[in-house]
Protein backbone atom coordinates (compact mmCIF):
# COMPACT_ATOMS: atom_id res chain seq x y z
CA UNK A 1 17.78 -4.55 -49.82
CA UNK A 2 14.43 -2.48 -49.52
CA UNK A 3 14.17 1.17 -49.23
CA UNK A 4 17.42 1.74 -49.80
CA UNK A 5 17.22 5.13 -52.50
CA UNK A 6 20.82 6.39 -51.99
CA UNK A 7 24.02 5.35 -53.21
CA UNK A 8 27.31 7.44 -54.36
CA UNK A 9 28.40 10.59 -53.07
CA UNK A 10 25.50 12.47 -51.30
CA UNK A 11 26.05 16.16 -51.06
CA UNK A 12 25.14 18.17 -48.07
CA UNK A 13 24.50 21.90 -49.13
CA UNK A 14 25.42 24.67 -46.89
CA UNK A 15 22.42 27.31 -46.21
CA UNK A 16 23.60 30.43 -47.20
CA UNK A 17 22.37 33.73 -45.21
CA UNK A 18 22.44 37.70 -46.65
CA UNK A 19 24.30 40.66 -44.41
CA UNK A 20 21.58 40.53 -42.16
CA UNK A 21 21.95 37.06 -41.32
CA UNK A 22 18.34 35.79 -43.42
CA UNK A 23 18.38 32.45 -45.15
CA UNK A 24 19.11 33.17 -48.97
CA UNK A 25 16.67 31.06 -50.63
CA UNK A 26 18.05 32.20 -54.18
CA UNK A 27 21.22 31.74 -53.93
CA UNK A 28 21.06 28.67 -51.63
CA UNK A 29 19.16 27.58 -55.40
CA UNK A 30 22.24 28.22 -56.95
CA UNK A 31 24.24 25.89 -54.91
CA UNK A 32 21.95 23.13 -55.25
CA UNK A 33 22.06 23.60 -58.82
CA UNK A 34 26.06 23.80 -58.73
CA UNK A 35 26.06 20.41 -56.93
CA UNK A 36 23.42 18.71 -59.33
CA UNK A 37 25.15 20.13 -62.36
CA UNK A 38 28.94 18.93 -60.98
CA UNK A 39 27.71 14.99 -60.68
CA UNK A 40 26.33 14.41 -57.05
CA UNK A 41 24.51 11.53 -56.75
CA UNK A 42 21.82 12.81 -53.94
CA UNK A 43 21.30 16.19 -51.69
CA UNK A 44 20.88 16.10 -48.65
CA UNK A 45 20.08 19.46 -47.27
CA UNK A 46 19.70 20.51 -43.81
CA UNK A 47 22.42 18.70 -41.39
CA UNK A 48 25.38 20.00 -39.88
CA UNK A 49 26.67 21.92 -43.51
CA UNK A 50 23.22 23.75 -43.44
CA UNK A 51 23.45 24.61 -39.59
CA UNK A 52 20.10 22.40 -39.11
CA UNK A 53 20.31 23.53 -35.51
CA UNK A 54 20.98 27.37 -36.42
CA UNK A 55 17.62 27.30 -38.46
CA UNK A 56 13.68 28.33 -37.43
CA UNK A 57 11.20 25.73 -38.15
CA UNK A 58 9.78 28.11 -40.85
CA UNK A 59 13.24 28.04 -42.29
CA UNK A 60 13.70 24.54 -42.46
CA UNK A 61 10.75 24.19 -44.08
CA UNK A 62 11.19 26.86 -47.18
CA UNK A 63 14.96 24.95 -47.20
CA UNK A 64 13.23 21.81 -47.58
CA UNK A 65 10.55 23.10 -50.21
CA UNK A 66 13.32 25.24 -52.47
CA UNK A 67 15.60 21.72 -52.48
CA UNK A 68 12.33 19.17 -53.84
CA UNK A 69 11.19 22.19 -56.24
CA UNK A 70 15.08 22.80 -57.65
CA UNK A 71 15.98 19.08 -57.89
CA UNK A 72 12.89 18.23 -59.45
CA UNK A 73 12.75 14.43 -59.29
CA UNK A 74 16.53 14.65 -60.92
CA UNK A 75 18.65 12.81 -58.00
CA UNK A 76 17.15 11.53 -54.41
CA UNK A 77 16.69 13.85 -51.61
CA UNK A 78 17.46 13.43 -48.28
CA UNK A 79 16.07 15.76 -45.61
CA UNK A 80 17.66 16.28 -42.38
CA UNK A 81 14.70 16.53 -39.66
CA UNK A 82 16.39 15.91 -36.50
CA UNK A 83 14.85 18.33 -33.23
CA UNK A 84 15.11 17.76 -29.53
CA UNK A 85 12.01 16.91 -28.87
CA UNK A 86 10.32 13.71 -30.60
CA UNK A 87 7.32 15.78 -31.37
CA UNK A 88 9.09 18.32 -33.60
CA UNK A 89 10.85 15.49 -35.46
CA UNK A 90 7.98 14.17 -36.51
CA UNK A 91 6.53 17.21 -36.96
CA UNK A 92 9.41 18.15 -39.83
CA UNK A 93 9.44 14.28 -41.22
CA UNK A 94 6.10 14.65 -41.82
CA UNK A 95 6.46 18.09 -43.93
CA UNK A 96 9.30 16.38 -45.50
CA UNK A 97 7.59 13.74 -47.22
CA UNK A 98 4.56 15.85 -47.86
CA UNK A 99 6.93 17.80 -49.62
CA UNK A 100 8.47 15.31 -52.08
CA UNK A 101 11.33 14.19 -49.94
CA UNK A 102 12.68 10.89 -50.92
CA UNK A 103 14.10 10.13 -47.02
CA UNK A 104 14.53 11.90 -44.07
CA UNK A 105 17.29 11.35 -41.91
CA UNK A 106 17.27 11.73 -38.36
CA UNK A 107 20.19 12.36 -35.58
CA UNK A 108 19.56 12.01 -32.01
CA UNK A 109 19.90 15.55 -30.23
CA UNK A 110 20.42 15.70 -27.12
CA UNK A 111 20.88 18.01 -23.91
CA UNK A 112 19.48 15.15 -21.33
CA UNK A 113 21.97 11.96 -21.88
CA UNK A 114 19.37 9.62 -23.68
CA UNK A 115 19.03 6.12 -22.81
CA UNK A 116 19.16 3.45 -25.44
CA UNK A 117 15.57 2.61 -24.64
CA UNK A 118 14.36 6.44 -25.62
CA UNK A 119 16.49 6.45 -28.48
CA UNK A 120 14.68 3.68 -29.74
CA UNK A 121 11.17 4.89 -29.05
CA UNK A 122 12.06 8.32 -30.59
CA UNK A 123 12.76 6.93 -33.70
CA UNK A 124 9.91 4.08 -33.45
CA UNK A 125 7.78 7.02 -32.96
CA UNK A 126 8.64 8.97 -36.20
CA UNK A 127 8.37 5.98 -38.23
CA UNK A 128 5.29 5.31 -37.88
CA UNK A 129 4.18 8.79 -38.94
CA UNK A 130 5.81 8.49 -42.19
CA UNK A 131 5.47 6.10 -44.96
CA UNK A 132 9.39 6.81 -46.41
CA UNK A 133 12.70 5.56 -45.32
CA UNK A 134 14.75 6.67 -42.55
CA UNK A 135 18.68 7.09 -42.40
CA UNK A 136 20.02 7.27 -38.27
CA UNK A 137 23.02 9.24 -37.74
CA UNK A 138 25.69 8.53 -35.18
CA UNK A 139 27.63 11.65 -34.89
CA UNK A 140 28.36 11.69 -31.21
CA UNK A 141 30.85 15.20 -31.78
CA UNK A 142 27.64 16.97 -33.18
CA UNK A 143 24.81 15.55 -31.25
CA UNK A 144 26.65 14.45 -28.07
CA UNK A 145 25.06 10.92 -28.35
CA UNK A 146 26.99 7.77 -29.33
CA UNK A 147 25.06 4.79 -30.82
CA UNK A 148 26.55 1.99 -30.31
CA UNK A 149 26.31 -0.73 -32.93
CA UNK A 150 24.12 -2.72 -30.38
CA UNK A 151 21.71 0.18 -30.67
CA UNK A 152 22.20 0.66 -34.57
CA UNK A 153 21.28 -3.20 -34.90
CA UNK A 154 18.38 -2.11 -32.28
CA UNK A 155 17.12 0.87 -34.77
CA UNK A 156 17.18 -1.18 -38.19
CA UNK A 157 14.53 -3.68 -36.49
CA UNK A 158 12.42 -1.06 -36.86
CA UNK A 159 10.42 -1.19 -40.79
CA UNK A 160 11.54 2.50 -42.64
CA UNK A 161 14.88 2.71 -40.46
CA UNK A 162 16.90 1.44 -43.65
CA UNK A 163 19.67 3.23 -43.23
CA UNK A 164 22.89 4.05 -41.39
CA UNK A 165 25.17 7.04 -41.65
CA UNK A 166 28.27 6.42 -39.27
CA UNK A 167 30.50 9.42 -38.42
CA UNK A 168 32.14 8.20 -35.45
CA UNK A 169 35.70 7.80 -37.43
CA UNK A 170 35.68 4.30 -36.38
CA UNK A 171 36.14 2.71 -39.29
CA UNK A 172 36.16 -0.71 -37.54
CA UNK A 173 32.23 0.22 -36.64
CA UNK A 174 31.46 -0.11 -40.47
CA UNK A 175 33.11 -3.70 -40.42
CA UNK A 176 30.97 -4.81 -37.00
CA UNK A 177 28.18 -3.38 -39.09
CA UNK A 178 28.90 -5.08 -41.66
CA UNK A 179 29.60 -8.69 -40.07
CA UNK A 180 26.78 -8.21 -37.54
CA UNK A 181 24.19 -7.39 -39.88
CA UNK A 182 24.61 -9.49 -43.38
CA UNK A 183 26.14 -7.91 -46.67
CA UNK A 184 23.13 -6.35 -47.21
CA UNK A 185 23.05 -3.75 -44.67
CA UNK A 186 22.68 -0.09 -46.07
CA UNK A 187 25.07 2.50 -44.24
CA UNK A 188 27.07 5.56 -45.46
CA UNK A 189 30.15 6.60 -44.61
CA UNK A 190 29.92 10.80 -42.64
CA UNK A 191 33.53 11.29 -41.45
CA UNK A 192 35.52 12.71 -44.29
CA UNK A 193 38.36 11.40 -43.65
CA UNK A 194 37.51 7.78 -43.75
CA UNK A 195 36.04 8.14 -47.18
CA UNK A 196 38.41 5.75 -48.72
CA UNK A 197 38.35 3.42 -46.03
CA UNK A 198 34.52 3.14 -45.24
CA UNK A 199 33.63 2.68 -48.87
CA UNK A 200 36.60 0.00 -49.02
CA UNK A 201 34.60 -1.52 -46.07
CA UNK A 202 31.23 -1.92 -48.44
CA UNK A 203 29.69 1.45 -47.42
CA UNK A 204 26.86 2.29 -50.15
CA UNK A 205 27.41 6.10 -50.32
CA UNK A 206 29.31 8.92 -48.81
CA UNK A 207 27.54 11.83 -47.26
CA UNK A 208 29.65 15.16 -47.58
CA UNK A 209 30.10 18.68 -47.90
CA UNK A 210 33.27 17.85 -50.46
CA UNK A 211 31.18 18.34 -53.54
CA UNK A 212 30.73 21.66 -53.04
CA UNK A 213 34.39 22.50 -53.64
CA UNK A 214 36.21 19.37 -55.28
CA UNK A 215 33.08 17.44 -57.10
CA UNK A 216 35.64 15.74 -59.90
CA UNK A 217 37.83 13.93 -57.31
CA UNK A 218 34.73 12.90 -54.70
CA UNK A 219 32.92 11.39 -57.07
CA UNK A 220 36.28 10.02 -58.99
CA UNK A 221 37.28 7.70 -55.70
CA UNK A 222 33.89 6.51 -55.36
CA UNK A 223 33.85 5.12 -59.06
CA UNK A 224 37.22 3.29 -58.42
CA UNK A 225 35.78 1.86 -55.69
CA UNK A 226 32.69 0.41 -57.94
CA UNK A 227 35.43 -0.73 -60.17
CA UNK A 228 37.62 -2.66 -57.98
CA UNK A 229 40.70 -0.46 -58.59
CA UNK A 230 42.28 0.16 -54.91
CA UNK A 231 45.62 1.68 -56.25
CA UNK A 232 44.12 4.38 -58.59
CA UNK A 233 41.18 5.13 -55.36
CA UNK A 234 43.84 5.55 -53.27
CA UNK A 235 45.91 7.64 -55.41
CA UNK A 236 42.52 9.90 -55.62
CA UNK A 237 42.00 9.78 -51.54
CA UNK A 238 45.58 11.07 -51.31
CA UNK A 239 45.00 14.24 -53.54
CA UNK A 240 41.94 15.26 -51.99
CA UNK A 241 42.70 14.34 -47.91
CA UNK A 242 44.21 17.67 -46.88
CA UNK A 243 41.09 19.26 -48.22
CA UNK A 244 38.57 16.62 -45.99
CA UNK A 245 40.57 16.75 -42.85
CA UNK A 246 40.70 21.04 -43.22
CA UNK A 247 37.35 21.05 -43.81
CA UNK A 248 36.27 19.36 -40.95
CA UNK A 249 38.25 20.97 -38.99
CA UNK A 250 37.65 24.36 -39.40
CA UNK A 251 33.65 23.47 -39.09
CA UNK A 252 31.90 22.84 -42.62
CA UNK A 253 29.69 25.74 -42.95
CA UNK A 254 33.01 28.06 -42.50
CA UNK A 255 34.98 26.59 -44.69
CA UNK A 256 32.54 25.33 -47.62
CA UNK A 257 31.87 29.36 -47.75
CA UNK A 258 35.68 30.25 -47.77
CA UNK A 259 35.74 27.64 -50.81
CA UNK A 260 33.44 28.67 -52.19
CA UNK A 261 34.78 32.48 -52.50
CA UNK A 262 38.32 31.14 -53.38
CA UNK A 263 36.96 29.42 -56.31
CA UNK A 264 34.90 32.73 -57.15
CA UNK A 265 31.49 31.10 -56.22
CA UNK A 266 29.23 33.21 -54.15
CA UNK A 267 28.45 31.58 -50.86
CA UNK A 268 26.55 33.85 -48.77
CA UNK A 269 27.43 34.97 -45.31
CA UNK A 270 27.30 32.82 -41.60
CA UNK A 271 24.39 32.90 -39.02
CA UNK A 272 25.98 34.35 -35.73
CA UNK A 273 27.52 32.73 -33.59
CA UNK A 274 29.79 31.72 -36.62
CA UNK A 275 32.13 33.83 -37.85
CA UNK A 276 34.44 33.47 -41.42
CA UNK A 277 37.70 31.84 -41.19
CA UNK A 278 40.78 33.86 -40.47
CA UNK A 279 42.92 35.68 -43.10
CA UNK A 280 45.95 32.82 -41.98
CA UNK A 281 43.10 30.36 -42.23
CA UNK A 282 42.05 31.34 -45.87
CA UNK A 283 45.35 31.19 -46.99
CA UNK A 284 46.20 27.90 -45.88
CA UNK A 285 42.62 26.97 -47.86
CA UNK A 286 43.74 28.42 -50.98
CA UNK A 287 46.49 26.59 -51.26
CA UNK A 288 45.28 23.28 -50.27
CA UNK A 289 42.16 24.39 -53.14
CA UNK A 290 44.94 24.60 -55.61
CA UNK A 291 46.98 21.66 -55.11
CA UNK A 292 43.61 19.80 -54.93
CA UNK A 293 42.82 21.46 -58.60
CA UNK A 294 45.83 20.17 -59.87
CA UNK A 295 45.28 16.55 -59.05
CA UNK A 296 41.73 17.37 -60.34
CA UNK A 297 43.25 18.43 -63.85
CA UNK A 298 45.10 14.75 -63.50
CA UNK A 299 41.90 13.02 -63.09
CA UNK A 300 39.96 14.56 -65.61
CA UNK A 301 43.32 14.33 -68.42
């Protein structure tokens, strides 16, 4: 398996903002260095958790620049670079790996429904601008594109497109993926609520905003996966589900913030058009937050 850099839980940051709505580069610092410090196995800032689309290109960039100067060569980065247009993609993959990025990873946007044909030549094209790996991203609820495992097959023909991160929450994709392409074919699990069941299906790493509120317990069910032991990983999915599926549910950068400030973290404030969660919704957070730390005190006892 070659340029293949991530494995584990791979934790997506949320970009934080001040009162008058401008990227916090300090404290969005401070997060990074939460989720380094709590066990994450690779960052992977600037996708849906850091409102990628929210973002100027100048922002992007200082996002990408404070995430390779705070991690430091300590875990693998993973830059989200994903635009519209083909030229600003490569525009941003380039800056990425000029920057220190280990990988970029790329989902394709979308206003104009994209044929398979142009999916393929937009990534094609960014590849051959950059000398480091490439993750694709099927996220069809985010980008309003579905790639179909035809097209994902299609993609990893191409050299530096190593990677696959599947958020589709079909499971059953992972196993085509899986059959269709040999053991040895790299993807990552995105839907939260499949965590147990993609890496069960041989997925090499789970990319989520989790880690920024229950660390212990992400990083505990991908361990018993690694050690064969499907009753105790799914006694860990089970105490840390309600969490994933609110989470998701309530949009990531909302919620990760409303975690955050439960758990007495300073998170920072939204970008308009997004607005906090709702005092019912908050509630219902904090207590799923403290029924998730008590299976957290079980894990770590």
């Amino acid at each position: 398996m070659k340029n293949v850099p991530f494995k584990g839980v791979i934790a997506y940051p949320i970009t934080p903002f001040d009162t008058n709505e401008k990227v916090d580069i300090d404290l969005f610092k401070k997060l990074l260095e939460r989720l380094i410090r709590n066990g994450s196995h690779g960052i992977a800032p600037l996708g849906s958790t850091g409102v990628l689309p929210y973002l100027t290109d100048q922002e992007k960039e200082a996002i990408t620049e404070a995430t390779i100067q705070q991690v430091n060569q300590r875990l693998p980065v993973l830059v989200g670079v994903s635009n519209l247009t083909t030229e600003r993609t490569v525009h941003h993959a380039k800056f990425a790996e000029k920057a220190g990025a280990t990988a970029v990873m790329i989902i394709p946007m979308s206003y104009w429904k994209l044929t398979d044909d142009e999916i393929v030549r937009h990534y094609d094209t960014v590849a051959k601008q950059i000398s480091i790996p490439i993750m694709a991203y099927n996220n069809p609820a985010t980008s309003g594109v579905d790639m179909s495992p035809a097209l994902l097959k299609r993609l990893l023909e191409i050299p530096n497109v190593t990677m696959i991160k599947e958020s589709t929450g079909d499971v059953q994709r992972m196993h085509y993926l899986r059959k269709e392409l040999g053991e040895d074919v790299a993807f990552y699990n995105g839907s939260n609520p499949l965590a147990l069941a993609a890496l069960s299906a041989g997925a090499m790493g789970w990319c989520t905003a989790a880690p920024n509120l229950i660390p212990e317990l992400n990083i505990a069910l991908y361990d018993a996966i690694q050690e064969n032991d499907l009753r105790y990983a799914q006694d860990i999915f089970y105490k840390q589900i309600n969490l994933l599926k609110f989470i998701v549910n309530k949009g990531l950068p909302r919620a990760v913030k409303a975690g955050l400030a439960i758990l007495g973290e300073e998170g920072g404030n939204l970008r308009s058009p997004l607005k906090p969660l709702t005092d019912i919704e908050k509630s219902e957070l904090k207590t799923i937050l403290e029924k998730s730390k008590h299976g957290i005190e079980n894990v770590i006892g």
